[in-house]
Protein backbone atom coordinates (compact mmCIF):
# COMPACT_ATOMS: atom_id res chain seq x y z
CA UNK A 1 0.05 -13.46 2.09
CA UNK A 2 -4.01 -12.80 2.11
CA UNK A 3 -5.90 -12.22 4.63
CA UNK A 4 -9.12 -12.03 3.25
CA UNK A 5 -11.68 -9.94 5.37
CA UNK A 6 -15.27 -9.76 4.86
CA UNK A 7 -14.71 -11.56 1.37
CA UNK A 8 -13.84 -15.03 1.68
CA UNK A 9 -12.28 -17.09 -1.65
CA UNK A 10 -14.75 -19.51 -1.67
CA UNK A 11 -17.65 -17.32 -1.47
CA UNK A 12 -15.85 -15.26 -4.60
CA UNK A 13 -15.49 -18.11 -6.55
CA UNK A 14 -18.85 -18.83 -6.51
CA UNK A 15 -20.42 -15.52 -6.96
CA UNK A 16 -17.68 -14.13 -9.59
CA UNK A 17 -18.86 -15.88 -12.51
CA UNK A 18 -22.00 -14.87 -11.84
CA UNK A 19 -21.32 -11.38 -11.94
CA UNK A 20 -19.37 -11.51 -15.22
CA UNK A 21 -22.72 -12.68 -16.67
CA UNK A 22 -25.38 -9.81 -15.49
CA UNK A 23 -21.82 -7.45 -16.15
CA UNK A 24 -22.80 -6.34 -19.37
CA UNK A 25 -26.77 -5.71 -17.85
CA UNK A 26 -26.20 -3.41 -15.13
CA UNK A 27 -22.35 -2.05 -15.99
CA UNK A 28 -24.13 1.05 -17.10
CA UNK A 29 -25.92 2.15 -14.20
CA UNK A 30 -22.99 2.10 -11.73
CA UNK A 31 -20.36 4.38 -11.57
CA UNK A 32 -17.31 4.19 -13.11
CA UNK A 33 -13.81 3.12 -11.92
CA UNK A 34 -12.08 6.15 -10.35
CA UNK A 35 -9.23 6.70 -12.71
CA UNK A 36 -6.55 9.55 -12.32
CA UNK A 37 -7.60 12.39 -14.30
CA UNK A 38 -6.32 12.70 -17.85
CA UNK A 39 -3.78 15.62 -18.46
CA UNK A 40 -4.37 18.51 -20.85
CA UNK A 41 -1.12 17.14 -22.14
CA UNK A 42 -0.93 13.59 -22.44
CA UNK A 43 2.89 13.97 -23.01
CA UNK A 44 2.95 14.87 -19.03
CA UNK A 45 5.29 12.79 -17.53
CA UNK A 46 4.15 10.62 -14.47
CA UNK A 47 5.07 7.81 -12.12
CA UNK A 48 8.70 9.22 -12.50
CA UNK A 49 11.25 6.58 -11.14
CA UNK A 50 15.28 6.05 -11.24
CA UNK A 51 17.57 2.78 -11.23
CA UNK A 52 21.21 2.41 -11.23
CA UNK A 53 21.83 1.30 -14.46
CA UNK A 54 25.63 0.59 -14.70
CA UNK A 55 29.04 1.71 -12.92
CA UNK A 56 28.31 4.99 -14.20
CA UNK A 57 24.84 5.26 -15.50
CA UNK A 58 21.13 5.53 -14.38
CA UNK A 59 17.95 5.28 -16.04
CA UNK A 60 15.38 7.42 -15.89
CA UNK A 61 11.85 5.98 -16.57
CA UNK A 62 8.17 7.19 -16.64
CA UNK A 63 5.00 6.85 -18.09
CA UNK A 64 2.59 9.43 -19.82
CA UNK A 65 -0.84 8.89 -21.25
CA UNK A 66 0.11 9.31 -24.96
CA UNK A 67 2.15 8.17 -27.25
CA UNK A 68 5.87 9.40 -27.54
CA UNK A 69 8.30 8.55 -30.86
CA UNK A 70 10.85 9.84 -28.85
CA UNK A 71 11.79 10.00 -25.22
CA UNK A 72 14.60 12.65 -24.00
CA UNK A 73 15.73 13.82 -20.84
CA UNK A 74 18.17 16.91 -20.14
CA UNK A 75 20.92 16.69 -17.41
CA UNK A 76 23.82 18.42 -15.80
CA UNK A 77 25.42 18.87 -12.41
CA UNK A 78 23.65 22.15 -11.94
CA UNK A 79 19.79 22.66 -11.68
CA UNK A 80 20.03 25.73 -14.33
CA UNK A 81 22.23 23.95 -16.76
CA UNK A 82 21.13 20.87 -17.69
CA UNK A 83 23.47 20.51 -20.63
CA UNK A 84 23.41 16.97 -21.52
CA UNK A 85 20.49 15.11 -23.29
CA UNK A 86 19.81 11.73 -23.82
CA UNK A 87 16.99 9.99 -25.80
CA UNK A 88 15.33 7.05 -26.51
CA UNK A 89 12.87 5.63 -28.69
CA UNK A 90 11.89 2.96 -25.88
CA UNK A 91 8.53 3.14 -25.03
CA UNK A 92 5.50 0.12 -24.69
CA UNK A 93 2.10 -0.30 -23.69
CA UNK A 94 -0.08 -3.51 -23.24
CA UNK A 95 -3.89 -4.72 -23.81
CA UNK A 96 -5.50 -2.67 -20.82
CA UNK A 97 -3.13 -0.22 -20.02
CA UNK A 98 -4.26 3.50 -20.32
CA UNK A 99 -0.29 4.62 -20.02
CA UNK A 100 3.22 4.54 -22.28
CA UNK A 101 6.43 3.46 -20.30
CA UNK A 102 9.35 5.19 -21.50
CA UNK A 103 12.92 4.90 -20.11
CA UNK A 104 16.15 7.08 -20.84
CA UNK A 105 19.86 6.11 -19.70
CA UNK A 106 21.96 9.06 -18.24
CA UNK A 107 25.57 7.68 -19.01
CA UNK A 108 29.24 9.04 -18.37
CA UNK A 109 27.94 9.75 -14.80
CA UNK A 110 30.70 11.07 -12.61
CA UNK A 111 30.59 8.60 -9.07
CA UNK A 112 28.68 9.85 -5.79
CA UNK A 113 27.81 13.36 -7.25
CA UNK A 114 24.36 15.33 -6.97
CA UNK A 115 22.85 15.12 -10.57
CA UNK A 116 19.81 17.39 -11.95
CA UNK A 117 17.36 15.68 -14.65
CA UNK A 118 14.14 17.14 -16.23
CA UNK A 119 12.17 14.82 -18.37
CA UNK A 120 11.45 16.64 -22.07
CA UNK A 121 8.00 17.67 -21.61
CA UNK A 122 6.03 20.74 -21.31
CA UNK A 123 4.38 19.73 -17.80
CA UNK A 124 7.82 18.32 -16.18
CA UNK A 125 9.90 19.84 -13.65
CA UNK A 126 13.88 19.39 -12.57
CA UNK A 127 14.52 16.58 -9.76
CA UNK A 128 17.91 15.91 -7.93
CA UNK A 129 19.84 12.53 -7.59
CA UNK A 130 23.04 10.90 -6.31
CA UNK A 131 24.83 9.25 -9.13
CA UNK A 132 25.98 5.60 -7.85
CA UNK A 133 28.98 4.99 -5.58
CA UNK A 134 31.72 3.24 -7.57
CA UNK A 135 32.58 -0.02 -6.56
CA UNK A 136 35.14 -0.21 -4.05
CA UNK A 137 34.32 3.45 -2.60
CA UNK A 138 34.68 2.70 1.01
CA UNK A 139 32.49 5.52 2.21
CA UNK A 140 29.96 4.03 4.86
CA UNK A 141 26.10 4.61 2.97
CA UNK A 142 22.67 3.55 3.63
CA UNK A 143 20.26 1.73 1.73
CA UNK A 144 16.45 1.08 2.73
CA UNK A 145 14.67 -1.94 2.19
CA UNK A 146 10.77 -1.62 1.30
CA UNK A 147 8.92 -4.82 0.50
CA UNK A 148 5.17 -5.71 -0.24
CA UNK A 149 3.96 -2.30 -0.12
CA UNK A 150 0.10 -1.09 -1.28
CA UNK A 151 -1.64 1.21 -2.61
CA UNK A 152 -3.09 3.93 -0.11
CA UNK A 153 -6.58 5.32 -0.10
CA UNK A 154 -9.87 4.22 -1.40
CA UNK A 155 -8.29 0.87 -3.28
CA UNK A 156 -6.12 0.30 -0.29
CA UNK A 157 -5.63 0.72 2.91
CA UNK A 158 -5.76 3.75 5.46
CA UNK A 159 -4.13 5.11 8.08
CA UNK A 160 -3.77 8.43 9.86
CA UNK A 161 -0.41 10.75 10.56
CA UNK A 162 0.61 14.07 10.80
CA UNK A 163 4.28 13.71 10.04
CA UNK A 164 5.84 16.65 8.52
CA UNK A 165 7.11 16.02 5.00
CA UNK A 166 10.09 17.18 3.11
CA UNK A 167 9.44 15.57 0.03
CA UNK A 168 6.37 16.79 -1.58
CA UNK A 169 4.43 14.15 -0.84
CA UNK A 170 0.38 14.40 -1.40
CA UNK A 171 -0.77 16.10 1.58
CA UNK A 172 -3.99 13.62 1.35
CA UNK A 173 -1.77 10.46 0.96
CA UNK A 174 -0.68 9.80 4.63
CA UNK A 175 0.67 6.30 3.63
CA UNK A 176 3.09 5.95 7.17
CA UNK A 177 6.14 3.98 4.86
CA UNK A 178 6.10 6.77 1.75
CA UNK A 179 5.68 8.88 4.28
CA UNK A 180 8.66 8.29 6.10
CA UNK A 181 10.91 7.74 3.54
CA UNK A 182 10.33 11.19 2.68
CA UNK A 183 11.41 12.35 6.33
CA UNK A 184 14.14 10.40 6.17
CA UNK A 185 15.46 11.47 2.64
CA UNK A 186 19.25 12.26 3.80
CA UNK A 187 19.19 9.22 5.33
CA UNK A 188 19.55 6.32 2.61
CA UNK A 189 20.95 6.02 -1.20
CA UNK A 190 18.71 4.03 -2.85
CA UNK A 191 15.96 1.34 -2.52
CA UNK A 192 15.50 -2.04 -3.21
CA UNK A 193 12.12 -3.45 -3.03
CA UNK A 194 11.99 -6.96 -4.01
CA UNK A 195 8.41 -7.78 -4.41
CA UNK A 196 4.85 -6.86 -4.83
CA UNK A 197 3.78 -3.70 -5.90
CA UNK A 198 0.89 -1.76 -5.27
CA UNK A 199 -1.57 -5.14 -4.89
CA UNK A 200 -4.07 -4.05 -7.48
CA UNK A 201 -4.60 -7.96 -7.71
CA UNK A 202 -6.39 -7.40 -4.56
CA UNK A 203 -9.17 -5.38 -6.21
CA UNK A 204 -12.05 -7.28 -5.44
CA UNK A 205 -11.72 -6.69 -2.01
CA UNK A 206 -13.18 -3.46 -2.42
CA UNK A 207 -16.67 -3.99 -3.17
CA UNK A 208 -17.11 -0.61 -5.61
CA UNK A 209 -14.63 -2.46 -7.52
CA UNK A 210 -16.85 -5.37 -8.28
CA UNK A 211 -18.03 -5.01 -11.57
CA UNK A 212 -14.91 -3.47 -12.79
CA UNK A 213 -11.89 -5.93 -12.20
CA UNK A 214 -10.12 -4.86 -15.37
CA UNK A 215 -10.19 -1.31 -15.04
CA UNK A 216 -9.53 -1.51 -10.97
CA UNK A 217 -6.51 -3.27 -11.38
CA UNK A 218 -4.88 -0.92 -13.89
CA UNK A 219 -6.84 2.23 -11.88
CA UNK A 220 -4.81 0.60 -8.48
CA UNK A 221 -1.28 0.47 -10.85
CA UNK A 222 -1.61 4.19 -11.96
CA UNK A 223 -2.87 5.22 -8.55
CA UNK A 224 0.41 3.39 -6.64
CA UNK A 225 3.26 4.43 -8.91
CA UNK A 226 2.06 7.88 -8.50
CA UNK A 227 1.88 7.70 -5.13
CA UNK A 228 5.26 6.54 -5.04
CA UNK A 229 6.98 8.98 -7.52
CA UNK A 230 8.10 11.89 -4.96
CA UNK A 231 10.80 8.97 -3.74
CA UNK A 232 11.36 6.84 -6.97
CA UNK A 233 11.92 9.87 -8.43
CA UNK A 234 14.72 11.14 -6.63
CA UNK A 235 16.36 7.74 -4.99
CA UNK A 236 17.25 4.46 -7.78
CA UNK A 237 14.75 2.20 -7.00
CA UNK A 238 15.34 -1.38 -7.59
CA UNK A 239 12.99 -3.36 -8.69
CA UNK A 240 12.44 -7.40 -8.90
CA UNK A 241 8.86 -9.49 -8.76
CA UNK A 242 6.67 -10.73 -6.07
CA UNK A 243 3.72 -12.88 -6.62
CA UNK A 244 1.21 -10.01 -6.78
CA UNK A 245 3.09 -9.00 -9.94
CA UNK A 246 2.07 -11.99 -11.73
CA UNK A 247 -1.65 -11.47 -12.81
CA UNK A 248 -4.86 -9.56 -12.58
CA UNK A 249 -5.93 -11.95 -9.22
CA UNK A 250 -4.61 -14.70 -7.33
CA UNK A 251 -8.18 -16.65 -7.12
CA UNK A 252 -8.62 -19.22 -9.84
CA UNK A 253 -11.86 -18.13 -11.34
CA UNK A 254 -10.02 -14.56 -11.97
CA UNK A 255 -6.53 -15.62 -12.65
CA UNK A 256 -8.27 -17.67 -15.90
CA UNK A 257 -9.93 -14.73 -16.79
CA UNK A 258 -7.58 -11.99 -16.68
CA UNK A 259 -7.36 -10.17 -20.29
CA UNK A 260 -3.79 -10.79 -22.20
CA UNK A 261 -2.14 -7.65 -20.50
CA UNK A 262 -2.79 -8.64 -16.73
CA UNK A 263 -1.10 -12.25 -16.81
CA UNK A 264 2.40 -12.98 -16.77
CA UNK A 265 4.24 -10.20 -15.13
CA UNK A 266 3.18 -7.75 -18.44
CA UNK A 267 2.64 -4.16 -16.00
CA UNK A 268 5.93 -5.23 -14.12
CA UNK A 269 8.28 -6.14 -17.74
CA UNK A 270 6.73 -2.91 -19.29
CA UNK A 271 7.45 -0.78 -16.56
CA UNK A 272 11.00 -2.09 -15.29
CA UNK A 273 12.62 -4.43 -17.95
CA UNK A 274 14.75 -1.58 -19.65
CA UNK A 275 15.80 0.32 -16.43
CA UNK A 276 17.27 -2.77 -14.62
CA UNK A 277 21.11 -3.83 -15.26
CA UNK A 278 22.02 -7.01 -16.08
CA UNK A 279 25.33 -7.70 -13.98
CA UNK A 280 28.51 -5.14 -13.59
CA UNK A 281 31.75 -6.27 -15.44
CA UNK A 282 34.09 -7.44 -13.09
CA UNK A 283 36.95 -5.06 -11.90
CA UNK A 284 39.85 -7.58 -11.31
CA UNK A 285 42.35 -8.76 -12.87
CA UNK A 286 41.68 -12.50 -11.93
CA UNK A 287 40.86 -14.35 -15.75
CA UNK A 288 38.53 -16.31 -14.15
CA UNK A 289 36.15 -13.76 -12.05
CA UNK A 290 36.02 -11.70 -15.79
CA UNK A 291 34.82 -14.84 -17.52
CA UNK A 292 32.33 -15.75 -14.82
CA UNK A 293 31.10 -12.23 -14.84
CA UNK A 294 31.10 -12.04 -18.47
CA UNK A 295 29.00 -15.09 -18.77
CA UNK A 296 26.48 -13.76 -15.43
CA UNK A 297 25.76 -10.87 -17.59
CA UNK A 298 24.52 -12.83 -21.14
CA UNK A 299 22.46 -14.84 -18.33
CA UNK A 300 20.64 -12.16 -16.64
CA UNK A 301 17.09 -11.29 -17.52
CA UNK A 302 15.59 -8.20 -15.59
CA UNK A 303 13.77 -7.25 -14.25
CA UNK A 304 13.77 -10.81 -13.26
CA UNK A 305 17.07 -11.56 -12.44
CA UNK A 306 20.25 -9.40 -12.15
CA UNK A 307 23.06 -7.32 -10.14
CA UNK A 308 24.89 -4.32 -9.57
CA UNK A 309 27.29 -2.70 -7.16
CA UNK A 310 27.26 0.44 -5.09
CA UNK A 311 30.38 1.00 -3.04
CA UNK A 312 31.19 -1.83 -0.68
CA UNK A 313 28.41 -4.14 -1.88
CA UNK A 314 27.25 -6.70 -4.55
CA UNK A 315 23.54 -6.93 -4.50
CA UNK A 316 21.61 -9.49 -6.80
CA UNK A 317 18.02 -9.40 -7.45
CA UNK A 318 16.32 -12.77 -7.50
CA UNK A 319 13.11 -14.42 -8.76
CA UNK A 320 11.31 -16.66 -6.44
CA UNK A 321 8.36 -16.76 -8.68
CA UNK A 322 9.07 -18.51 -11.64
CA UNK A 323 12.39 -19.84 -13.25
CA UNK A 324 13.75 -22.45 -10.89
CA UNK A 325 12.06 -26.52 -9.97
CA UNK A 326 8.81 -25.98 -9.06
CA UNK A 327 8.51 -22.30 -8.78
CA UNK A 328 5.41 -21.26 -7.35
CA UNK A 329 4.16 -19.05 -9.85
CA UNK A 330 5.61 -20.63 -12.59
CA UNK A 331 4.10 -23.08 -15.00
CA UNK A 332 2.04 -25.43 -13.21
CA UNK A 333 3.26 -24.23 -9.58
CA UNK A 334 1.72 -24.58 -6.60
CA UNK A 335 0.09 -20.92 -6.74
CA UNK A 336 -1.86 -21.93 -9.90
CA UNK A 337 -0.28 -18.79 -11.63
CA UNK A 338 1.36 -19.95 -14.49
CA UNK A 339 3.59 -17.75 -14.80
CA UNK A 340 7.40 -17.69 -17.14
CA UNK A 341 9.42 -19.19 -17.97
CA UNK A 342 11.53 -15.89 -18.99
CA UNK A 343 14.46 -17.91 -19.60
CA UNK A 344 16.00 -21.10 -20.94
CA UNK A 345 16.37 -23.89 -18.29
CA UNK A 346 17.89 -23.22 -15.26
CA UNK A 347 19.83 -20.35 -16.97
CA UNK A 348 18.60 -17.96 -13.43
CA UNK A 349 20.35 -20.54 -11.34
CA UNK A 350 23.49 -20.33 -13.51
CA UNK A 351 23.28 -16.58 -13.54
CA UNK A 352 23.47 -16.72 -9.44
CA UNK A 353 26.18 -19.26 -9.66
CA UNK A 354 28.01 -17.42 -12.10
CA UNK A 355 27.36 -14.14 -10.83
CA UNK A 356 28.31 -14.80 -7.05
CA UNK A 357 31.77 -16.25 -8.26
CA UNK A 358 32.17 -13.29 -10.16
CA UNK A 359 32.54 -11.08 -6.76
CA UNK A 360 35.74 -9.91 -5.86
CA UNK A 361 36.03 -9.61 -2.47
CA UNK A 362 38.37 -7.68 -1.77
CA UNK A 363 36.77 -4.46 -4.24
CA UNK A 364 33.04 -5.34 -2.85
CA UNK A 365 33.39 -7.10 0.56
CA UNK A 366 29.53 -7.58 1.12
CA UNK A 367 27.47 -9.82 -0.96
CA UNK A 368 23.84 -9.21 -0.97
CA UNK A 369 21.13 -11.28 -2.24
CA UNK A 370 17.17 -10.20 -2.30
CA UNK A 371 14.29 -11.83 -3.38
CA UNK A 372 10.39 -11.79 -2.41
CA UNK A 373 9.25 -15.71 -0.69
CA UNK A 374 11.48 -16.75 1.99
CA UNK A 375 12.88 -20.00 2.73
CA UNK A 376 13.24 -18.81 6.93
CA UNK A 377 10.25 -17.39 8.64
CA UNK A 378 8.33 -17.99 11.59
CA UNK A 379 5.17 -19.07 11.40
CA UNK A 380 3.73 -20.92 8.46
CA UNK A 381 4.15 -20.43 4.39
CA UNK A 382 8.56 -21.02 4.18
CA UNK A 383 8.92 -21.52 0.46
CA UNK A 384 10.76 -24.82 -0.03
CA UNK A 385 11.11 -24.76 -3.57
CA UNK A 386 13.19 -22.14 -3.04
CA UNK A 387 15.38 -23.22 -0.39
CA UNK A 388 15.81 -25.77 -2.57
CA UNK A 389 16.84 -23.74 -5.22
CA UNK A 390 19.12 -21.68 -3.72
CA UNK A 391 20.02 -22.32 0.09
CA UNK A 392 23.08 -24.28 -1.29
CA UNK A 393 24.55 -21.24 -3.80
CA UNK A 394 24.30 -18.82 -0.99
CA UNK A 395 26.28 -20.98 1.25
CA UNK A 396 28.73 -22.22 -1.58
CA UNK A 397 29.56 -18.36 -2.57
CA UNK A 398 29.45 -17.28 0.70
CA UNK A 399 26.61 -14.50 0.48
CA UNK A 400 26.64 -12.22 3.64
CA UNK A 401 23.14 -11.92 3.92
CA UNK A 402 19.55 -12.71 2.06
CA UNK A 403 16.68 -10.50 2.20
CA UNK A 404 12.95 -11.84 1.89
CA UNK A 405 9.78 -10.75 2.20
CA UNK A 406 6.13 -12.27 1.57
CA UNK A 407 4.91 -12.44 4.74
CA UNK A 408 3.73 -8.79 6.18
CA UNK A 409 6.14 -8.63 9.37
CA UNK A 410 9.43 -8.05 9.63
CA UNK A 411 12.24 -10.63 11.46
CA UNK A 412 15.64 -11.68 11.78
CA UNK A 413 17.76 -14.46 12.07
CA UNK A 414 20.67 -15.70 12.81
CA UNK A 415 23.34 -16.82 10.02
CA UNK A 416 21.70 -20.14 9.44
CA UNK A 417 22.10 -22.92 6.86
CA UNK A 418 20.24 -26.32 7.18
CA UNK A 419 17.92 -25.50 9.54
CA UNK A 420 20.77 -24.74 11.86
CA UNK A 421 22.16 -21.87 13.19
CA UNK A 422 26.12 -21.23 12.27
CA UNK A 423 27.96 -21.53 15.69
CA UNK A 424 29.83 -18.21 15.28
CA UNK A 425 26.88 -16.42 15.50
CA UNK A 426 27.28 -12.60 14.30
CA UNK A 427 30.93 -12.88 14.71
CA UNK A 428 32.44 -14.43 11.52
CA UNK A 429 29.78 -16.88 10.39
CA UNK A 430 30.13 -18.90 6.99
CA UNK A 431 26.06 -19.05 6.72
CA UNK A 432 24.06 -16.29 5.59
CA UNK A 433 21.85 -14.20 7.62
CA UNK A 434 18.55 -13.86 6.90
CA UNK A 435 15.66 -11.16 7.23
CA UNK A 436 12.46 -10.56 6.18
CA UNK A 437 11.10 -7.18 5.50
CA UNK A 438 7.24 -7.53 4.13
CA UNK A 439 6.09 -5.00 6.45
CA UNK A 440 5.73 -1.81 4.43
CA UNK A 441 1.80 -2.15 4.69
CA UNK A 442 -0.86 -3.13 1.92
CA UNK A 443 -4.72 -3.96 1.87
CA UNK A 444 -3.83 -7.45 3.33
CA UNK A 445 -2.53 -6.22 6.75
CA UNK A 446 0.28 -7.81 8.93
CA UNK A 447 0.76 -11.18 9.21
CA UNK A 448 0.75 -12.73 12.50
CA UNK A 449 4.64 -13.75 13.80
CA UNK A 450 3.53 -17.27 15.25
CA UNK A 451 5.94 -20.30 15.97
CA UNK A 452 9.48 -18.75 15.64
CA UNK A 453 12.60 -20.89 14.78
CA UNK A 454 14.90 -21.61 17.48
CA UNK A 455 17.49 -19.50 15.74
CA UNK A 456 14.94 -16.07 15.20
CA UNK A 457 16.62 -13.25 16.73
CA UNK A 458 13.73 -10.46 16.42
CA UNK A 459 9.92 -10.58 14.96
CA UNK A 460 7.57 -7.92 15.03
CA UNK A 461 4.13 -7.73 14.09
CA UNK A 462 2.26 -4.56 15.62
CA UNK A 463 2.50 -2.19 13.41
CA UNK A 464 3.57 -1.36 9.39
CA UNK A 465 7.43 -1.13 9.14
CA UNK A 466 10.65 -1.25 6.90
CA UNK A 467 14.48 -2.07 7.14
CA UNK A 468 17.69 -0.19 6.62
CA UNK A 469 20.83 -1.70 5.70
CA UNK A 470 23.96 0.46 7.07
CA UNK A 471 27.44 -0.35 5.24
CA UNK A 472 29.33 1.28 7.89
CA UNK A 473 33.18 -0.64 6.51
CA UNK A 474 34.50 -3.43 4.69
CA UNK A 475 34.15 -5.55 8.37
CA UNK A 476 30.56 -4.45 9.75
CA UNK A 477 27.17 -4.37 8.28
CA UNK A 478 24.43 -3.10 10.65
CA UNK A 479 20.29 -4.23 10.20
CA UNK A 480 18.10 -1.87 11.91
CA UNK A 481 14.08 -1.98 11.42
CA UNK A 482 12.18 0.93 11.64
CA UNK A 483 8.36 1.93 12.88
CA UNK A 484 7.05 3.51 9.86
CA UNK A 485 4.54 5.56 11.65
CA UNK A 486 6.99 6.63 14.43
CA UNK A 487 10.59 6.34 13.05
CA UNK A 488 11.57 4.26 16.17
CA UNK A 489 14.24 1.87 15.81
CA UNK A 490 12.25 -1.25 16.54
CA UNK A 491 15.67 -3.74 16.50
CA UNK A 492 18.94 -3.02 15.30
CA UNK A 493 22.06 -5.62 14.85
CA UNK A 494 25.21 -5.74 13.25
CA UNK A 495 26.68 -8.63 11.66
CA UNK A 496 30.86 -8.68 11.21
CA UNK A 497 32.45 -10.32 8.46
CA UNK A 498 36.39 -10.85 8.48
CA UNK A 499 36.16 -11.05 4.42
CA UNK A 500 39.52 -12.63 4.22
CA UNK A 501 38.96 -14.36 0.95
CA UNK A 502 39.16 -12.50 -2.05
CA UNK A 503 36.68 -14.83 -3.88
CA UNK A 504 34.57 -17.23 -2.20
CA UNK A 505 34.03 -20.64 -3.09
CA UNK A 506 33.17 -23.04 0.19
């Protein structure tokens, strides 16, 4: 959500299309965007990031500044014998981009064992991973939760700590979420960040970027996913789309005049479409759960829309952009975007439904759902297209708990449907809970907490910070926010679930 300092809208919309007409007059005497240097080798792989990709598979994606006609990574369970190689021919590029994507599916994984991977290349080097849990594997894990998180530095924002690092993370970067997710590396099994990337939208609030809105934005991309490699690198990383995903600005003067490859979600499809799953096959014997899982997978689009499972969860991956009645960044929606559709009508809403009655209780007790604008918050800006949209499938399938982001805090409520809090509480409730965790820090700042719902539990506003999600059994799920810049424990909370129905229908 913006919070425009020093450059109001108004005053931007006025002046822009001034400055695209002296542009071409002065462009030459100012200095140039500041880029990443070019490699020697433009085959060097960088942005380096990981997703689970099946039951027993994860892709393995990057980008490099030159073309590739083939794409091939080497992998074994030992860091001097990688013995396995896949390849792919899948690589893309758009209208502005200086970069290739390329992505590369390990398969035949065994479950919950420490992979090594090195990307074919002359300039790459061998990473570690944990191959997913298979479903059903009761061993308690930990997954983190990182939403609506910048770029650092001289497009971004700045802030100062001395942490110690384990990863190799740039020494210069000091970015307090990266940061600590690299202290904090034996702590959590993958990611999910469900929502606004790097910001490079946001260029114009840098003034040096003024005159060079089409080369910020892709300089602010490169600069982000580079920043973020040292952890999307080693940990899968799921990804699904926030409004700052959805074109080169958010003002309407720039949003009409954003070139071909900065509408629509283009950087965000090139860089995450082939690594994201559609939906797992379903693992019981029930005729019913295999159809509806059968039919969630031809109906899931990602990165837009789709599942997976890890152990003793389900997690789907929403889109609260486009896609649904009156989407906000979809086609004619109330952001002005115009964004999608990536699908046929309603076909994300019968993915969900489909999808969520696909679960088998019993093999993955906790059902998950994330997405970026939430439908509870305190304060102003609840998206009630959305609730609209969805409130009722979460309910009808029983989903444990929804996680949101959009506005730049982080909160928690209590189960909740309608408006009103579920009388059991923690203890057993039918409604979901409901969190927000858009606090990882970006160029906008924190949003203020303001007017809180009756039923919110914990807000928190001070300072950047993230969410972990403990499975710790079949019966217990425990929410704990964390202080980037400290690692403090700012609230923690667990939520008990009897899970006495093998599929949930209510």
């Amino acid at each position: 959500m913006p919070a425009f300092t020093g450059l109001s809208l108004e005053i931007f919309a006025m002046v822009y299309p001034f400055v695209l007409f002296v542009l071409p007059l002065i462009k030459g005497t100012l200095a140039a965007v500041e880029y990443p240097p070019l490699p020697k080798d433009l085959t060097t792989p960088y942005q380096q990031r990981l997703a689970i990709n099946g039951p027993n598979a994860v892709s393995v994606g990057w980008n490099t500044y030159g073309t590739l006609s083939q794409s091939c990574v080497k992998y074994g369970i030992s860091a001097d014998n990688l013995s396995t190689q896949a390849c792919s021919t899948s690589s893309s590029t758009y209208d502005s981009s200086r970069t290739y994507s390329h992505t590369v599916v390990l398969t035949e994984l065994k479950p919950a064992t420490i992979y090594y991977y090195k990307i074919v290349s002359t300039n790459s080097s061998v990473v570690d991973f944990l191959s997913p849990r298979s479903p059903g594997d009761q061993t308690p894990f930990n997954f983190d939760v990182v939403i609506d998180l910048g770029v650092y530095g001289r497009d971004g924002f700045t802030v100062s700590d001395s942490t110690k690092r384990d990863i190799a993370v740039d020494p210069e970067l000091n970015h307090t979420t990266i940061s600590r997710l690299a202290t904090t590396e034996n702590d959590y099994e993958f990611i999910i960040h469900p929502g606004d990337f790097a910001y490079s939208d946001d260029w114009f609030l840098r003034p040096h970027n003024i005159l060079h809105g089409k080369d910020a934005y892709q300089s602010i991309l490169e600069q982000f996913y580079n920043q973020l490699a040292p952890i999307s690198s080693r940990f899968p990383y799921m990804a699904s789309p926030g409004n700052h995903e959805a074109a080169c600005g958010e003002v309407p003067f720039i949003t009409g005049l954003c070139p071909d490859g900065q509408r629509n979600f283009t950087d965000f499809m090139h860089r995450f479409a082939d690594m994201m799953p559609t939906a797992f096959p379903s693992n019981s014997a029930d005729k019913e759960a295999q159809m509806q899982a059968e039919k969630a997978r031809s109906l899931a689009k990602p990165p837009f829309w789709y599942s997976f499972e890890y152990g003793m969860v389900h997690i789907a991956m929403i889109d609260t952009e486009t896609d649904f009645p009156e989407a906000p960044d979809g086609q004619h929606g109330s952001a002005g975007l115009n964004g999608g559709p990536f699908g046929s009508p309603n076909q994300q809403l019968d993915f969900l439904e489909a999808d969520l009655a696909s679960v088998n209780r019993t093999l993955t007790p906790w059902v998950i759902v994330a997405g970026h604008r939430p439908w509870y918050t305190t304060g102003s800006g609840p998206c009630k297209p959305c609730r609209e949209a969805f409130e009722h499938i979460f309910y009808r399938y029983g989903v444990d708990l929804g996680i949101f982001g959009h506005v730049h805090n982080s909160q928690r409520f209590l189960p909740v449907v309608n408006d009103t809090a579920d009388p059991k509480g923690m203890k057993d409730p039918k409604s979901p809970m409901y969190i927000i965790a858009g606090g990882a820090g970006n160029i906008e700042g924190l949003s203020r907490v303001g007017s809180k719902p009756s039923f919110t539990e914990f807000a928190y506003d001070d300072d950047f910070s993230y969410a972990t999600i403990k499975i710790l059994d079949r019966n217990n799920l425990q929410v704990d926010f964390i202080r980037s810049s400290t690692g403090d424990v700012l609230d923690s909370s667990t939520l008990y679930k009897s899970h006495d129905t093998s599929f949930v229908v209510q």
